[in-house]
PDB file of N, CA and C in Angstrom:
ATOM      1  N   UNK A   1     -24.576   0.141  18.307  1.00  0.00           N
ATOM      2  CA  UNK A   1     -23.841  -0.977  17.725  1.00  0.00           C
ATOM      3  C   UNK A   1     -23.104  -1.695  18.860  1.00  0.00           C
ATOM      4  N   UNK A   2     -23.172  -2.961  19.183  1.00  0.00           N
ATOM      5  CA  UNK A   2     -22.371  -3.750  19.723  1.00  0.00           C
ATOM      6  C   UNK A   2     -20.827  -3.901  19.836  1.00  0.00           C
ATOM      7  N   UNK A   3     -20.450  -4.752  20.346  1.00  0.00           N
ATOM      8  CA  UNK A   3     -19.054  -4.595  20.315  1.00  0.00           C
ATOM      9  C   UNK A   3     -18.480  -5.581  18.962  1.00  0.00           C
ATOM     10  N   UNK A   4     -19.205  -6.650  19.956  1.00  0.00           N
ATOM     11  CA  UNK A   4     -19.243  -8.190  18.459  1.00  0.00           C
ATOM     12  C   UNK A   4     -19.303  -7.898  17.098  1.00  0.00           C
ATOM     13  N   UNK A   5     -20.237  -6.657  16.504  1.00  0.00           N
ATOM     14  CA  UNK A   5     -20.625  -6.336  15.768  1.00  0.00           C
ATOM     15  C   UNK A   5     -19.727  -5.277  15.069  1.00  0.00           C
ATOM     16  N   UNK A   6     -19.304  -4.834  16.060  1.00  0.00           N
ATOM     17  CA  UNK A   6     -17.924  -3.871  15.284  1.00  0.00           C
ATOM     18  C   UNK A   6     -16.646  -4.552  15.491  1.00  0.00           C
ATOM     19  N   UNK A   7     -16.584  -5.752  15.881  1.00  0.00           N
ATOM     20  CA  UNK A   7     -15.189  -6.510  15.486  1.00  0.00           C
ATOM     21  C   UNK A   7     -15.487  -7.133  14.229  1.00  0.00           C
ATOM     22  N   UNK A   8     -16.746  -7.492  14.220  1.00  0.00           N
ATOM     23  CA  UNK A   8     -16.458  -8.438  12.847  1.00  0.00           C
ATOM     24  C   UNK A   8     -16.822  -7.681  11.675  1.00  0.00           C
ATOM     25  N   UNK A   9     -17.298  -6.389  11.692  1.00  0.00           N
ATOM     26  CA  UNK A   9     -16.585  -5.307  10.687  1.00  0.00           C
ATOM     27  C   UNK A   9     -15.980  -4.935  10.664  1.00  0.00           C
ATOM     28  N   UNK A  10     -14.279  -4.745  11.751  1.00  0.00           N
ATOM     29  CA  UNK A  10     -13.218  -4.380  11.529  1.00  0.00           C
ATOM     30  C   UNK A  10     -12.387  -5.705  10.881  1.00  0.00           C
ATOM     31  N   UNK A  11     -12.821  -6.906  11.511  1.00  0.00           N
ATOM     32  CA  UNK A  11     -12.125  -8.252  11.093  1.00  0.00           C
ATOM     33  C   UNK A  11     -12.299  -8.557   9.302  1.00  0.00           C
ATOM     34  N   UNK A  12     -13.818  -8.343   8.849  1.00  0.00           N
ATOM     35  CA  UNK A  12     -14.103  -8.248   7.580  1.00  0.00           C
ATOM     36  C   UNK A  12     -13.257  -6.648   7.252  1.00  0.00           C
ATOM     37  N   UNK A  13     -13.551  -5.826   6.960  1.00  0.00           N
ATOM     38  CA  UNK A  13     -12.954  -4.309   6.445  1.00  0.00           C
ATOM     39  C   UNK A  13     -11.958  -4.151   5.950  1.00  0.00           C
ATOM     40  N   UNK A  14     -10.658  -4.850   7.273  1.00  0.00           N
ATOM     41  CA  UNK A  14      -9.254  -5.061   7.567  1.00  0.00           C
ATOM     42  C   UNK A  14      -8.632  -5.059   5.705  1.00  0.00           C
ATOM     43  N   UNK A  15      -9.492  -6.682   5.390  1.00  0.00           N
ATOM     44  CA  UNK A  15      -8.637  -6.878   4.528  1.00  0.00           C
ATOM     45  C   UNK A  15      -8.688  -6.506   2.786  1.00  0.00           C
ATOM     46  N   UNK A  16      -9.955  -5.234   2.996  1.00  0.00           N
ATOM     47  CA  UNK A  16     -10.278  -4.935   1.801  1.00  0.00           C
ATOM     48  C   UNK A  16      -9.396  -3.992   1.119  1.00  0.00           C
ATOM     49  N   UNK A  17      -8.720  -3.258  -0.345  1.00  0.00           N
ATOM     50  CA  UNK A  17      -8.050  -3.040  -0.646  1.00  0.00           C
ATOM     51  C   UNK A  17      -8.557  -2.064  -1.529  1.00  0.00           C
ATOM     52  N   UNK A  18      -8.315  -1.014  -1.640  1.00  0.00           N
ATOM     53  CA  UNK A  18      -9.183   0.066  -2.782  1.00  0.00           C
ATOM     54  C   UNK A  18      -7.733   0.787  -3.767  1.00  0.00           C
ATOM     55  N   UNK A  19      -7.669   0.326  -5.075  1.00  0.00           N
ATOM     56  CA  UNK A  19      -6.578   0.819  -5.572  1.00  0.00           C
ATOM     57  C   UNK A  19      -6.998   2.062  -6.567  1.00  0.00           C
ATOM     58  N   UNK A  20      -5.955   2.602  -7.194  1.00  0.00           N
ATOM     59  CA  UNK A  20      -6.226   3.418  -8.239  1.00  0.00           C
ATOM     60  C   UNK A  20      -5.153   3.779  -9.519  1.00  0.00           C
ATOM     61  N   UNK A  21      -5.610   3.804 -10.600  1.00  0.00           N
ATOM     62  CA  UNK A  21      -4.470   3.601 -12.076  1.00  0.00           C
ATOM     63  C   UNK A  21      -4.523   4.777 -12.203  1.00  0.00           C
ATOM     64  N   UNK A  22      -2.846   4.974 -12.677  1.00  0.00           N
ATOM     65  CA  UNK A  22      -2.214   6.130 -12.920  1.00  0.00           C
ATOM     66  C   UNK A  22      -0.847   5.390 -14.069  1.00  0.00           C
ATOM     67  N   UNK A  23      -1.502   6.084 -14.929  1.00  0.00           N
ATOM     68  CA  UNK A  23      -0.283   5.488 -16.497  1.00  0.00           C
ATOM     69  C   UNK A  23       0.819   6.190 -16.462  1.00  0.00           C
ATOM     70  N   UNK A  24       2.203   5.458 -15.965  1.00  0.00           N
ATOM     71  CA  UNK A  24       3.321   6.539 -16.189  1.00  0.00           C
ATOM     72  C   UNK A  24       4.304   5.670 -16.899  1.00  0.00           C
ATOM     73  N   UNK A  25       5.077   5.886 -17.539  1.00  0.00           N
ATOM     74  CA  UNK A  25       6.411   5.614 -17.866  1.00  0.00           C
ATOM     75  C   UNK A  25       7.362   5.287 -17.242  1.00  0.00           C
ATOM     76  N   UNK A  26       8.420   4.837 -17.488  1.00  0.00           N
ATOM     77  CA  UNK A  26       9.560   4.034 -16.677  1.00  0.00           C
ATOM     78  C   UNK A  26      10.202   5.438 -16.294  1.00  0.00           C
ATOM     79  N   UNK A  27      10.524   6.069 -17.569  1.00  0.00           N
ATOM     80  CA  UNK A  27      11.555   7.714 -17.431  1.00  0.00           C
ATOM     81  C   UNK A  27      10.485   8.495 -16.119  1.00  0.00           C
ATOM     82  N   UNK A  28       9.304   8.443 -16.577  1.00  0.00           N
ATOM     83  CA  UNK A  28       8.640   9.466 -15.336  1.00  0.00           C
ATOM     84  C   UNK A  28       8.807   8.974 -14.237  1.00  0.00           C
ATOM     85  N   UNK A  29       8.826   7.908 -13.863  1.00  0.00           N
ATOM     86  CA  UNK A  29       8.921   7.028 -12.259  1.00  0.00           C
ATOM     87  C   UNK A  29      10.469   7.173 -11.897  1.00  0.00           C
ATOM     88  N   UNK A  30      11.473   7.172 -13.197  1.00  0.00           N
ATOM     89  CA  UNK A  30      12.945   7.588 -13.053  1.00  0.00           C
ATOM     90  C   UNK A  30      12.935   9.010 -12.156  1.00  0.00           C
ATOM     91  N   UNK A  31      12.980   9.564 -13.277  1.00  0.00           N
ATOM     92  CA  UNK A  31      12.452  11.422 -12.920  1.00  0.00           C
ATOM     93  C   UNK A  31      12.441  11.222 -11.146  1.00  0.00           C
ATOM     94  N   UNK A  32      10.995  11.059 -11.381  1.00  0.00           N
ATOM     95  CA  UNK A  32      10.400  11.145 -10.113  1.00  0.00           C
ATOM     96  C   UNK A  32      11.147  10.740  -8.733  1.00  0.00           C
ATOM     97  N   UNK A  33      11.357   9.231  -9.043  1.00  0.00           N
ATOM     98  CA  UNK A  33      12.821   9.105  -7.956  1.00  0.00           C
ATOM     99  C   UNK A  33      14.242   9.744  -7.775  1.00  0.00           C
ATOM    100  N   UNK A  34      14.718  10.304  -8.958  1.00  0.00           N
ATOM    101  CA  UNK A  34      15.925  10.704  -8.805  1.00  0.00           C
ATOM    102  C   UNK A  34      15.963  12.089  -8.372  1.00  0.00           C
ATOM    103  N   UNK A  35      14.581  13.459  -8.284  1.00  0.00           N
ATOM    104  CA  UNK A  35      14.254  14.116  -7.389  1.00  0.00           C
ATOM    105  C   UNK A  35      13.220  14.361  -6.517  1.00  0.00           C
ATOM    106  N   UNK A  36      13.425  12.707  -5.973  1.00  0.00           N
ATOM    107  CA  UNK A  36      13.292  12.986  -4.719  1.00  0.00           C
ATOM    108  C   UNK A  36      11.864  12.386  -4.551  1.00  0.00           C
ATOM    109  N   UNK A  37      10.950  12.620  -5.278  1.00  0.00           N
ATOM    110  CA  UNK A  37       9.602  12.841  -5.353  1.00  0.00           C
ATOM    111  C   UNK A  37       8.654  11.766  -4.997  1.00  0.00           C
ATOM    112  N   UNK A  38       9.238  10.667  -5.173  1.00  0.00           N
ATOM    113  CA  UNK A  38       8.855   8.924  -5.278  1.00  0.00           C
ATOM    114  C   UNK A  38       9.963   8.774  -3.644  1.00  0.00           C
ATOM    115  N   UNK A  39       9.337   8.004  -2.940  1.00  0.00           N
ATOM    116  CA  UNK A  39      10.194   7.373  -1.970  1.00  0.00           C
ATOM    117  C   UNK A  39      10.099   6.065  -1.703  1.00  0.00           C
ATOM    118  N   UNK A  40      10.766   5.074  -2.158  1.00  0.00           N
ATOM    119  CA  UNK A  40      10.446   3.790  -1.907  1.00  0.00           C
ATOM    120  C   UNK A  40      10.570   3.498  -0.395  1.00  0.00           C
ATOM    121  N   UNK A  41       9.983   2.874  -0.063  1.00  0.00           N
ATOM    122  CA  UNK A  41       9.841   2.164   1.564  1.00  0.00           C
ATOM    123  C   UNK A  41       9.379   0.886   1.793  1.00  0.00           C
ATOM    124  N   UNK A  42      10.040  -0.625   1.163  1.00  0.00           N
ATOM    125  CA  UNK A  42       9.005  -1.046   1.490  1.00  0.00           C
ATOM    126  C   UNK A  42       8.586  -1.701   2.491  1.00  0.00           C
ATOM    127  N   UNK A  43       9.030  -1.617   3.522  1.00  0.00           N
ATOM    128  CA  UNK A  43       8.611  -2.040   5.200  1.00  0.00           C
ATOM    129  C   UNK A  43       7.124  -0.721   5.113  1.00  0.00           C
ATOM    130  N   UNK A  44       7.090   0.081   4.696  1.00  0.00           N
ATOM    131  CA  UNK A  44       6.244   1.407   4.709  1.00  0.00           C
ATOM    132  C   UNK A  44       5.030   0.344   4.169  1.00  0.00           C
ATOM    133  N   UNK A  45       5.545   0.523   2.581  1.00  0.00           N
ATOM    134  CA  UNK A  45       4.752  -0.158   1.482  1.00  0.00           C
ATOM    135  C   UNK A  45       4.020  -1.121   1.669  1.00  0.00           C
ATOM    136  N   UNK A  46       4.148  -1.923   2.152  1.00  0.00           N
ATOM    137  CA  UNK A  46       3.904  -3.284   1.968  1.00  0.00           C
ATOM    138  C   UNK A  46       3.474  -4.280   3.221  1.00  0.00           C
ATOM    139  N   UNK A  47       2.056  -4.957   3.433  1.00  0.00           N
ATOM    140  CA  UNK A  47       1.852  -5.340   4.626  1.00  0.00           C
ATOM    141  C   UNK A  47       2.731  -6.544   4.610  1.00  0.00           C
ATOM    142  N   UNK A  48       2.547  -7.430   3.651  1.00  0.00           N
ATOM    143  CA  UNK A  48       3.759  -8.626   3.733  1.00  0.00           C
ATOM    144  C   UNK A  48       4.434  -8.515   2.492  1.00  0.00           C
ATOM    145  N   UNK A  49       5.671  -8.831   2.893  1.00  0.00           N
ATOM    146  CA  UNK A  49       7.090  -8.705   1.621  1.00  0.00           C
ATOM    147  C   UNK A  49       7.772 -10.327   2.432  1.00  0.00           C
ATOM    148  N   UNK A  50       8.458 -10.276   1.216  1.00  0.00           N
ATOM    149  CA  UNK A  50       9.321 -11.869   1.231  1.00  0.00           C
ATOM    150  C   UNK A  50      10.899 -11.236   2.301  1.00  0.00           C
ATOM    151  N   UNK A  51      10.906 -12.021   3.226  1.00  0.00           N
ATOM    152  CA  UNK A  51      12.571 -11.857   3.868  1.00  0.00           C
ATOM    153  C   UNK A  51      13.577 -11.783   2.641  1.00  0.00           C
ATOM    154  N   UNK A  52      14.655 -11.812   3.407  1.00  0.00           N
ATOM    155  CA  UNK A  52      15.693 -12.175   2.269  1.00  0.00           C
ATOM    156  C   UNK A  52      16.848 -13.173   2.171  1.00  0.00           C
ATOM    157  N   UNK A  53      16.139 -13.809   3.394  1.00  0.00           N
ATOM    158  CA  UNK A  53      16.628 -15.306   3.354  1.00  0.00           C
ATOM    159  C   UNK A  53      16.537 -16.167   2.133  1.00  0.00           C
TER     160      UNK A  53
END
């Protein structure tokens, strides 16, 4: 494989997104954060987030 050829499958790849559903409740996501279990981050989370300007 080329080089050209593996940039423009990393350039295409980059921005593909593979998710997955999981049904929970507000109380279970509560739960879950209040020990501990859930960690919000979202500089972690998130490739772009809004400032707070």
């Amino acid at each position: 494989m080329n080089l050209s050829r593996l940039k423009t499958q990393i350039e295409t790849a980059k921005n593909d997104f593979i998710t997955d559903g999981y049904s929970m409740s507000i109380g279970e996501i509560a739960s879950l954060y209040k020990e501990g279990e859930l960690i919000v981050n979202p500089t972690f989370q998130r490739k772009f987030r809004w400032s707070r300007a």
